[in-house]
Protein backbone atom coordinates (compact mmCIF):
# COMPACT_ATOMS: atom_id res chain seq x y z
CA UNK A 1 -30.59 -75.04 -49.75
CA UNK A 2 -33.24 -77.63 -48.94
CA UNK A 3 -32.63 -81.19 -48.06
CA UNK A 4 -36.10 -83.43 -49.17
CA UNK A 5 -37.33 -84.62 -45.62
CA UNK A 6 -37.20 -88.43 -46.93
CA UNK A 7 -33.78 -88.19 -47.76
CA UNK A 8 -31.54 -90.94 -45.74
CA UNK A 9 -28.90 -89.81 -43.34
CA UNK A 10 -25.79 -90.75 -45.02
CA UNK A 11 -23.37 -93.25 -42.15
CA UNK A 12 -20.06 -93.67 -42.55
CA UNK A 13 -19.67 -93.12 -46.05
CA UNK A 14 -19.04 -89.24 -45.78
CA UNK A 15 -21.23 -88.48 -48.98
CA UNK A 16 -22.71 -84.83 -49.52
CA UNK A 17 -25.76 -84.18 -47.34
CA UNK A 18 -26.46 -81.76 -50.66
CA UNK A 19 -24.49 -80.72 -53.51
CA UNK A 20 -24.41 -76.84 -52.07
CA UNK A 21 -22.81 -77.93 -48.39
CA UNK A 22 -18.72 -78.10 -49.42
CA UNK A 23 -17.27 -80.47 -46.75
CA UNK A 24 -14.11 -82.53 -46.96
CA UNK A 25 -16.04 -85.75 -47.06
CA UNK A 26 -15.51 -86.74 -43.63
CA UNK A 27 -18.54 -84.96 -42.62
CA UNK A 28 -20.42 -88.48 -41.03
CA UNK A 29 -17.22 -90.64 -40.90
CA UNK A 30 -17.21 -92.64 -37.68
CA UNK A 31 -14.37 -91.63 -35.45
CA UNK A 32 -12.27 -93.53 -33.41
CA UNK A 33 -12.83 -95.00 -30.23
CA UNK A 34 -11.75 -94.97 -26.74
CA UNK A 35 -11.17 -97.27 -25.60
CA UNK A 36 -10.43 -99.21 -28.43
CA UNK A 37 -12.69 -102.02 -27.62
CA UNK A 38 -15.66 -100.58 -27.67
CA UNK A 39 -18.13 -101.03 -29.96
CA UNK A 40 -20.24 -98.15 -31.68
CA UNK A 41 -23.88 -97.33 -31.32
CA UNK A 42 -26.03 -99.15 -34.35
CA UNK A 43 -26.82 -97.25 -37.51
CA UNK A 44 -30.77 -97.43 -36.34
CA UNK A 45 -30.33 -95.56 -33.19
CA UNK A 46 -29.95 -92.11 -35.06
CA UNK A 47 -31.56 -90.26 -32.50
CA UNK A 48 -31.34 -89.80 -28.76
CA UNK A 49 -34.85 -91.57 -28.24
CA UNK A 50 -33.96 -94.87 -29.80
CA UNK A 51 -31.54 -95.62 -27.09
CA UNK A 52 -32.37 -97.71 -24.34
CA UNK A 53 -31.67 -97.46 -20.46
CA UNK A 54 -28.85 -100.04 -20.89
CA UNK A 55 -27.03 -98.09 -24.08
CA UNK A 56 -27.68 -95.27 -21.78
CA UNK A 57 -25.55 -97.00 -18.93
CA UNK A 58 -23.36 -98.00 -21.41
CA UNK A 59 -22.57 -94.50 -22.26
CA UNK A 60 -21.83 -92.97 -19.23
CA UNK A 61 -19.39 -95.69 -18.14
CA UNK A 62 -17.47 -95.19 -21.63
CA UNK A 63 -17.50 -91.29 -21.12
CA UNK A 64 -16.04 -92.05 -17.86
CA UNK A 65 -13.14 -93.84 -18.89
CA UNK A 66 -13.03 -91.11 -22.51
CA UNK A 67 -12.43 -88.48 -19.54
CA UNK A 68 -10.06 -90.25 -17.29
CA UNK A 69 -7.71 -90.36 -20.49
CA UNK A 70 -9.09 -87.16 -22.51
CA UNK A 71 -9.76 -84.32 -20.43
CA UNK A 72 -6.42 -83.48 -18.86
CA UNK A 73 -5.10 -83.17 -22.52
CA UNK A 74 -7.77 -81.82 -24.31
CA UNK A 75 -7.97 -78.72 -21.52
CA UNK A 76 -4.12 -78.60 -22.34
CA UNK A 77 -4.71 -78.80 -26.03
CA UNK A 78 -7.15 -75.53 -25.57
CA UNK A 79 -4.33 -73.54 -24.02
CA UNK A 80 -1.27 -74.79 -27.10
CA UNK A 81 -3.20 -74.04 -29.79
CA UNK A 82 -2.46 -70.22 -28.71
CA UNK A 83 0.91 -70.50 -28.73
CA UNK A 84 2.19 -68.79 -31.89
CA UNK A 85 -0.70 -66.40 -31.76
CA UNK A 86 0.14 -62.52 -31.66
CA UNK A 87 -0.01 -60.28 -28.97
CA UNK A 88 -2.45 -56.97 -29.46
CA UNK A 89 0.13 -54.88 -27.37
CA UNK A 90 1.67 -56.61 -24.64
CA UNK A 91 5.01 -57.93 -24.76
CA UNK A 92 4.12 -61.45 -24.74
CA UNK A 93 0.63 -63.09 -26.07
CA UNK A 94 -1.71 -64.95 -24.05
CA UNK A 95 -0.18 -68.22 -24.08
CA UNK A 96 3.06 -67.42 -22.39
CA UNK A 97 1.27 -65.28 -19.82
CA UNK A 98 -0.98 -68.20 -18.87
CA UNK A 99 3.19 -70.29 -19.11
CA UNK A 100 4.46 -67.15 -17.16
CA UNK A 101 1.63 -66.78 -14.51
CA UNK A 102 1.74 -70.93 -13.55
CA UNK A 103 5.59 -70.47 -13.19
CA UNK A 104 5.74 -68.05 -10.91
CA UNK A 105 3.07 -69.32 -8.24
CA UNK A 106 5.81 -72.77 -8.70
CA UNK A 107 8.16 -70.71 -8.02
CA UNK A 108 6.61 -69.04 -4.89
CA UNK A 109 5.55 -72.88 -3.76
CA UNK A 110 2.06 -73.40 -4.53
CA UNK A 111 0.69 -76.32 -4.62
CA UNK A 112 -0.61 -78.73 -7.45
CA UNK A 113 -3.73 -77.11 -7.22
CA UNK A 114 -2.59 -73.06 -7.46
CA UNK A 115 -0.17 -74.12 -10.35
CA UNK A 116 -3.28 -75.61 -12.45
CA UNK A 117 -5.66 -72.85 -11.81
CA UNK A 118 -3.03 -70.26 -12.30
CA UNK A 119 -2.10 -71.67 -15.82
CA UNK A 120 -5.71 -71.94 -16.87
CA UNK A 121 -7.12 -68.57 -15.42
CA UNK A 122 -6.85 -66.62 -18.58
CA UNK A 123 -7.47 -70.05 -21.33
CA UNK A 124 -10.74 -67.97 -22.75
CA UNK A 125 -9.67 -64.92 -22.85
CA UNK A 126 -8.76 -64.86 -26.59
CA UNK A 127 -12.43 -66.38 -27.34
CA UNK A 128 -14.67 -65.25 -24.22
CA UNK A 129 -12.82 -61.54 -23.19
CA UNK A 130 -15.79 -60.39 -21.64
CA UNK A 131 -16.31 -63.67 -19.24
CA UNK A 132 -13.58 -65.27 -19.26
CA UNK A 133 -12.85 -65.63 -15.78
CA UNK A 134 -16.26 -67.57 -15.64
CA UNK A 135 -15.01 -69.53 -18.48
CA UNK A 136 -12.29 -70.92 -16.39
CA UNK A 137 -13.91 -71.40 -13.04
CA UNK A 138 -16.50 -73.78 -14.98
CA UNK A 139 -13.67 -75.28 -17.00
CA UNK A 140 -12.43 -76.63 -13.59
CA UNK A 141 -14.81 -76.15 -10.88
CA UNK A 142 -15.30 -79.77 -10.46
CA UNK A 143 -11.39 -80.51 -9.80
CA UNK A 144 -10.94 -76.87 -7.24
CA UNK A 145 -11.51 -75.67 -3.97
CA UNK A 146 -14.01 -73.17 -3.44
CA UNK A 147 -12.05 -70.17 -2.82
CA UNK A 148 -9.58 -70.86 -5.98
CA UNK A 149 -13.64 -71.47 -8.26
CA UNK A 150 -14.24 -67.97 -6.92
CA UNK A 151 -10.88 -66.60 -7.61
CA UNK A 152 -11.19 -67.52 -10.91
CA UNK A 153 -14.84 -66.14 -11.55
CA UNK A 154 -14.18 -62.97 -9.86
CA UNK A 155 -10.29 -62.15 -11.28
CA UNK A 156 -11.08 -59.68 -13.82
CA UNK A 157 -12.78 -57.70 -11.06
CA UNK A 158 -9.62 -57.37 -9.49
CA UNK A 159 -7.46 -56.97 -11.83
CA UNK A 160 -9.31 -53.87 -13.22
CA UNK A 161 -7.79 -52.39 -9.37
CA UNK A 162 -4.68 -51.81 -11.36
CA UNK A 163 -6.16 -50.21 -14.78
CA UNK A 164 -6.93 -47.19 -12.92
CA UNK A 165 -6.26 -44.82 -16.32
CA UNK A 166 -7.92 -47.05 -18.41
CA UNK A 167 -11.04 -45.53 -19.56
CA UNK A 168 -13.95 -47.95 -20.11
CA UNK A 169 -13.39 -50.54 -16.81
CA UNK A 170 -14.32 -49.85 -13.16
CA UNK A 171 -11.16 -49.71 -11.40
CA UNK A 172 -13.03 -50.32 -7.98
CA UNK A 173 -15.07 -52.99 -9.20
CA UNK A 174 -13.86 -55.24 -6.59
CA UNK A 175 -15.09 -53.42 -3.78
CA UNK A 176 -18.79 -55.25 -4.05
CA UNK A 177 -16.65 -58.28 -2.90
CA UNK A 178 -14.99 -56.73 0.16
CA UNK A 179 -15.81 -58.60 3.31
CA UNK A 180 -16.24 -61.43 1.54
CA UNK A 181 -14.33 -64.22 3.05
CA UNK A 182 -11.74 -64.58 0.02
CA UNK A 183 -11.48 -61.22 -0.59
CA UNK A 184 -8.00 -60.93 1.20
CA UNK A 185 -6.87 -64.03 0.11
CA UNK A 186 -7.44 -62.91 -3.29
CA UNK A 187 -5.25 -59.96 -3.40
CA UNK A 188 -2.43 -61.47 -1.73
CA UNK A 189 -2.39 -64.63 -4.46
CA UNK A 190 -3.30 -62.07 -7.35
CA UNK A 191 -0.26 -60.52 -6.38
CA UNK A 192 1.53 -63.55 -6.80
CA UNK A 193 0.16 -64.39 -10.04
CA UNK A 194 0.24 -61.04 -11.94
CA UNK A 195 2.81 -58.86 -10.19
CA UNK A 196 3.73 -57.91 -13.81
CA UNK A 197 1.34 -57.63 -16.65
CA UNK A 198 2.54 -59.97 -19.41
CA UNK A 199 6.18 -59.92 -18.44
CA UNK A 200 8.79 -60.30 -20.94
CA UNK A 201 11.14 -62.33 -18.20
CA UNK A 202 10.15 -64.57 -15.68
């Protein structure tokens, strides 16, 4: 496929960029806004450097007030679109541990903050196994304490304590972190979280 390099942009209209790219014709439909009132950038400022410092300002107030009513839901959203996924083994899939995990640190009286974090500290591990405890800890590390930002980076680490017969992890892969200053606080709350692996009660 080749597009000619004079060829327009198509705005609004949702036409084909080419006759070989199948989309539902919604491709470059303008979406909603929010809030409502606003009004969207002109049809001439295509690209980042035709905006000016003011649609610049402009922006970032917008994406403040697109956060205040977004984010909360869309990080929720993330989390129930696994819900009627399968499990690869365990008795319950990924969804209802993240459900099962935020319940029982409620039920053990954490706070707002250990409730949130324990719900979210396994959101990307169906799409970012290998790092997903880093995938978390950036999800929320501007809305966390410290010590729960590096509970949440480091959790696999300590989890793998308790895969001792499982062949390809190292079990002791949270000793680098000993003497760390959350280290103990770590095992006592991981305790709390995950005191059985994908439970089927709560």
């Amino acid at each position: 496929m080749k597009i000619p390099a004079d060829s327009p942009l198509p705005i609004e209209n949702g036409q084909r960029i080419s006759e070989d790219v199948p989309n539902d014709g919604l491709l470059n439909k303008k979406s909603p806004l929010i809030p409502a009132e606003l009004e969207i950038l002109k049809e001439s400022q295509q690209k980042m450097d035709d905006l000016s410092r003011s649609d610049w300002e402009n922006l970032s107030q917008y994406r403040k007030k697109y956060n205040r009513e977004q984010q909360a839901d869309q990080a929720l959203a993330m989390l129930e679109v696994q819900k009627d996924d399968p499990s690869y083994g365990f008795r319950v899939n990924n969804y209802r541990h993240c459900l099962q995990s935020a319940t029982m640190v409620y039920r053990d009286g954490g706070d707002d903050e250990s409730i949130v974090v324990a719900l979210f500290h396994d959101l990307g591990f169906n799409v970012c196994p290998d790092n997903h405890g880093e995938f978390s800890a950036t999800l929320l590390a501007n809305y966390i304490s410290e010590q729960h930002y590096w509970m949440l980076r480091h959790h696999a680490a300590f989890l793998n304590y308790h895969a001792k017969t499982h062949s390809s992890v190292d079990w002791n892969a949270r000793e680098q972190y000993r003497g760390h200053p959350h280290f103990k606080v770590y095992r006592r709350l991981g305790c709390q979280i995950r005191p059985n692996l994908y439970s089927d009660t709560v």
